[in-house]
Protein backbone atom coordinates (compact mmCIF):
# COMPACT_ATOMS: atom_id res chain seq x y z
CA UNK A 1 190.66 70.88 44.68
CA UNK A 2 189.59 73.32 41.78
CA UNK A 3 190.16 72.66 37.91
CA UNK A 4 192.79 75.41 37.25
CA UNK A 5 195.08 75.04 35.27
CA UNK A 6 198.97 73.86 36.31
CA UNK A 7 202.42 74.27 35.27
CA UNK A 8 203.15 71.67 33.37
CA UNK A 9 205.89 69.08 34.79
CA UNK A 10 206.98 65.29 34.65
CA UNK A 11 208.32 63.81 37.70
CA UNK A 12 211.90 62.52 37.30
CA UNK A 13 212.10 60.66 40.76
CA UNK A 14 210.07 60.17 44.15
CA UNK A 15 210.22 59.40 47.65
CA UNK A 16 207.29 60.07 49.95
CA UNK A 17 205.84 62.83 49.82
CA UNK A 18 209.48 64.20 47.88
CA UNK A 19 209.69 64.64 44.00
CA UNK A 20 212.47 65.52 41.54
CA UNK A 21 210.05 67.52 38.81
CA UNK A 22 211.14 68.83 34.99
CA UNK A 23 208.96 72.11 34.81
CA UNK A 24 208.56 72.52 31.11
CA UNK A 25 209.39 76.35 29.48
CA UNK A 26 206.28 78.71 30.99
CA UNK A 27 205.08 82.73 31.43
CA UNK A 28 204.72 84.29 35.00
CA UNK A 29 203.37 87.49 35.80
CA UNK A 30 205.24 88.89 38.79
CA UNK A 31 205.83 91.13 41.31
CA UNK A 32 208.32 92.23 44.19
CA UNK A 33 206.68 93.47 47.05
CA UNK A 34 208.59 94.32 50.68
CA UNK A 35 206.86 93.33 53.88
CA UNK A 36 206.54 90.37 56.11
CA UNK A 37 205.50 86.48 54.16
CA UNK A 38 202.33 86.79 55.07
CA UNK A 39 201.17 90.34 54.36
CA UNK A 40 203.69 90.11 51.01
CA UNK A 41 201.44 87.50 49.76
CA UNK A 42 198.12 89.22 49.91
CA UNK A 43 199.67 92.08 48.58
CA UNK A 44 201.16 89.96 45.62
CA UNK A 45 198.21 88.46 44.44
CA UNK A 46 195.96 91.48 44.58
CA UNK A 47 198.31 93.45 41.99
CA UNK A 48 198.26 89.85 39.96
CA UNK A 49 194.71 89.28 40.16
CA UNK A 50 193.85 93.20 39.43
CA UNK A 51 196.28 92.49 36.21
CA UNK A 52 194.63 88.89 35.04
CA UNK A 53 191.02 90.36 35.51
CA UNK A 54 191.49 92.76 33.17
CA UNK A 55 193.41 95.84 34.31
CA UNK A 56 195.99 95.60 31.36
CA UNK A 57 196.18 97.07 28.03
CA UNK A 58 193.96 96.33 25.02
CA UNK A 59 197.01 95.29 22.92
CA UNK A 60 199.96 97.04 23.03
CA UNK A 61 202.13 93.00 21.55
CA UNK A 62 199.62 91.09 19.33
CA UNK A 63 195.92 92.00 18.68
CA UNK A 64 193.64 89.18 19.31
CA UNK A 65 190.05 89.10 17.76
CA UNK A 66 187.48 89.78 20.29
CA UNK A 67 189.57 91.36 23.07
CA UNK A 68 187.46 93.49 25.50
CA UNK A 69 188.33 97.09 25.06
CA UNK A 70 189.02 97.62 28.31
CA UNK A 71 191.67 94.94 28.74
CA UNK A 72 191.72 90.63 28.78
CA UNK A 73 190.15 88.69 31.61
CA UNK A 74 192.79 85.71 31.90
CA UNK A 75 191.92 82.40 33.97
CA UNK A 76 193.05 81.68 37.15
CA UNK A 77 195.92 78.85 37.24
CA UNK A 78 197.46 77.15 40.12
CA UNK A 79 199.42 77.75 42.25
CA UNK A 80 200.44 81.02 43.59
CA UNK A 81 203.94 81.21 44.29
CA UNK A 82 206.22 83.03 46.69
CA UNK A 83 209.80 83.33 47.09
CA UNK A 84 212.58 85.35 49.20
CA UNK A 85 214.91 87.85 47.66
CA UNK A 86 215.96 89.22 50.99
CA UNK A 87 214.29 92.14 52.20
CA UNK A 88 211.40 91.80 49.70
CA UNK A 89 209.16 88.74 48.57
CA UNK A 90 208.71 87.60 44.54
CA UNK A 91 204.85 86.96 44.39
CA UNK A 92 203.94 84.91 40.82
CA UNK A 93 201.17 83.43 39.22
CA UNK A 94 201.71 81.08 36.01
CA UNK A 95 199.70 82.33 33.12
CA UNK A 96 197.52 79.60 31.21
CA UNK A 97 199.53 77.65 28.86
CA UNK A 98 197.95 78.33 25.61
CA UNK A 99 199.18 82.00 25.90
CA UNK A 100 202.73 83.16 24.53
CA UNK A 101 204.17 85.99 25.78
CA UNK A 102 203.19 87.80 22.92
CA UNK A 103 200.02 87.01 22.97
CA UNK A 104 199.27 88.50 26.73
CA UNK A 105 198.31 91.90 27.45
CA UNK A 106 200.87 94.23 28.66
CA UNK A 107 200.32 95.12 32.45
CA UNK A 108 198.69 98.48 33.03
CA UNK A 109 200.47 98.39 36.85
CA UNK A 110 203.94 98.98 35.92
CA UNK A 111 204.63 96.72 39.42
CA UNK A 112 203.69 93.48 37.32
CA UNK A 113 206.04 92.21 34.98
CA UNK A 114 205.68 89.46 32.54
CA UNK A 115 208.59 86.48 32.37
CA UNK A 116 209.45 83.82 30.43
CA UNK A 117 210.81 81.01 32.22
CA UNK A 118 212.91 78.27 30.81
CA UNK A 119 212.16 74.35 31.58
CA UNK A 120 214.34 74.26 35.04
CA UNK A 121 214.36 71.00 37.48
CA UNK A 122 213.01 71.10 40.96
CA UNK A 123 213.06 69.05 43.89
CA UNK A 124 210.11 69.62 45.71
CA UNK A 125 207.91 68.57 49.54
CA UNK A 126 204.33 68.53 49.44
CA UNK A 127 202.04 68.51 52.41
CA UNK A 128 198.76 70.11 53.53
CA UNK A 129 197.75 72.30 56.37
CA UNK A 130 197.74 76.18 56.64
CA UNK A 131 200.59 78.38 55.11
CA UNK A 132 202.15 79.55 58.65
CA UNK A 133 205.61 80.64 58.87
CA UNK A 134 205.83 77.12 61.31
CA UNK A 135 204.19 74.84 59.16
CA UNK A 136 206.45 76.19 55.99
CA UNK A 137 209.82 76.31 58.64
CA UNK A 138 209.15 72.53 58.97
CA UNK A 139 208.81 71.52 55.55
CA UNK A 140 211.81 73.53 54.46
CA UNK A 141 213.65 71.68 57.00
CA UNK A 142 212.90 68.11 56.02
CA UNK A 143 213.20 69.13 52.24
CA UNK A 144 217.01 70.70 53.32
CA UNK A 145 217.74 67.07 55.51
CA UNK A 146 216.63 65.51 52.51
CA UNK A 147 218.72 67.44 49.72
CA UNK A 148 221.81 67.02 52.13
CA UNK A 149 221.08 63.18 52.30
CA UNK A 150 220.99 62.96 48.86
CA UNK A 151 224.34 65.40 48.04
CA UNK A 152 221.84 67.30 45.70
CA UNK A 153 223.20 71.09 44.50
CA UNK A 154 220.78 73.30 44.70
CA UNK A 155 220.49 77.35 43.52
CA UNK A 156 218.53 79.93 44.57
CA UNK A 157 216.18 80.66 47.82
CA UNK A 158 213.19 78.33 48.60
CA UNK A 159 209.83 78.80 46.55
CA UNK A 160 206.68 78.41 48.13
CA UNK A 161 203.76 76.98 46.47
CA UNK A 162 199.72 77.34 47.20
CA UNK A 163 197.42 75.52 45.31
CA UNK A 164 193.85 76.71 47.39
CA UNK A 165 191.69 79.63 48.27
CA UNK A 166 192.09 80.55 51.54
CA UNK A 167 188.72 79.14 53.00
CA UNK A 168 190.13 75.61 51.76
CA UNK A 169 190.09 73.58 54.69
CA UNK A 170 193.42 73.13 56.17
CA UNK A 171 193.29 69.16 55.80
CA UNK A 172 192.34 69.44 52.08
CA UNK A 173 195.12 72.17 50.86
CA UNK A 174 198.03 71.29 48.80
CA UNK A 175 201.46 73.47 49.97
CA UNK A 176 205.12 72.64 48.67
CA UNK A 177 208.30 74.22 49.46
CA UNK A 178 210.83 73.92 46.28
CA UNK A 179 214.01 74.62 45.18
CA UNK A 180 215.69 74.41 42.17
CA UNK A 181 218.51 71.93 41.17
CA UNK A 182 220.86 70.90 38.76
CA UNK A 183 221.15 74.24 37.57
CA UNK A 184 221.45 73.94 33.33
């Protein structure tokens, strides 16, 4: 496991390898791309990784003392997300917490968009292994037998979660599947 940086959560409830998490209020930078999961996500986190390694603007909210000219390097965090909205996928990174949205450089790629997202509840499955459309079909699955068990509402499509580089060793990765409940 690496030392980024992660959302910041308590958990509410457990069971297994099953938690009920309070996200607190964050900032994601974002984009929609159309395609199949897998080649959605690579495409996703290039644009987001072009935009937190410096390809955004100099300033354009809030100047900061000691920008680069050419744009703000900003540290990776954990995880990258991934989410459905039909035909096209929601790729998302959460920016480091000591940043406010006006305090982040504006995107350059007009693809990326900055959000600020509101503490929400999740209920989410975590288990290791590689990020297949199988081994993220069976998850979902026991995560859906398990919100049914329970009577829990929930709103929204799945989220994926991926905590590891790619050259992570299956065995050692961190995945979750998550969806949002108790809508407030």
């Amino acid at each position: 496991m690496s030392n980024l940086e992660e959302p910041d959560y308590q958990v509410l409830q457990s069971e297994l390898n099953i938690e009920i998490r309070l996200y607190k209020p964050m900032i994601i930078a974002e984009v929609n791309v159309e395609g199949i999961r897998k080649d959605a996500i690579r495409d996703g986190f290039r644009l987001i990784a072009d935009y937190i390694f410096g390809n955004n603007t100099n300033g354009s909210r809030t100047k900061i003392p000691g920008r680069a000219k050419n744009g703000l390097n900003i540290p990776m965090t954990a995880p990258v997300q991934q989410q459905s909205t039909g035909k096209s996928w929601q790729i998302s990174f959460v920016m480091p917490s000591k940043y406010t949205i006006d305090s982040l450089p504006e995107p350059k790629n007009d693809r990326v968009k900055l959000k600020e997202i509101l503490s929400k509840k999740f209920i989410v499955i975590q288990f290791s292994g590689k990020i297949s459309n199988e081994n993220l079909a069976e998850h979902e699955k026991q995560l859906m037998n398990y919100i049914k068990a329970k009577d829990f509402k929930t709103y929204g499509s799945p989220k994926y979660a991926f905590y590891n580089p790619p050259w992570t060793l299956p065995f050692m990765r961190r995945n979750e599947v998550m969806l949002e409940i108790n809508k407030q």
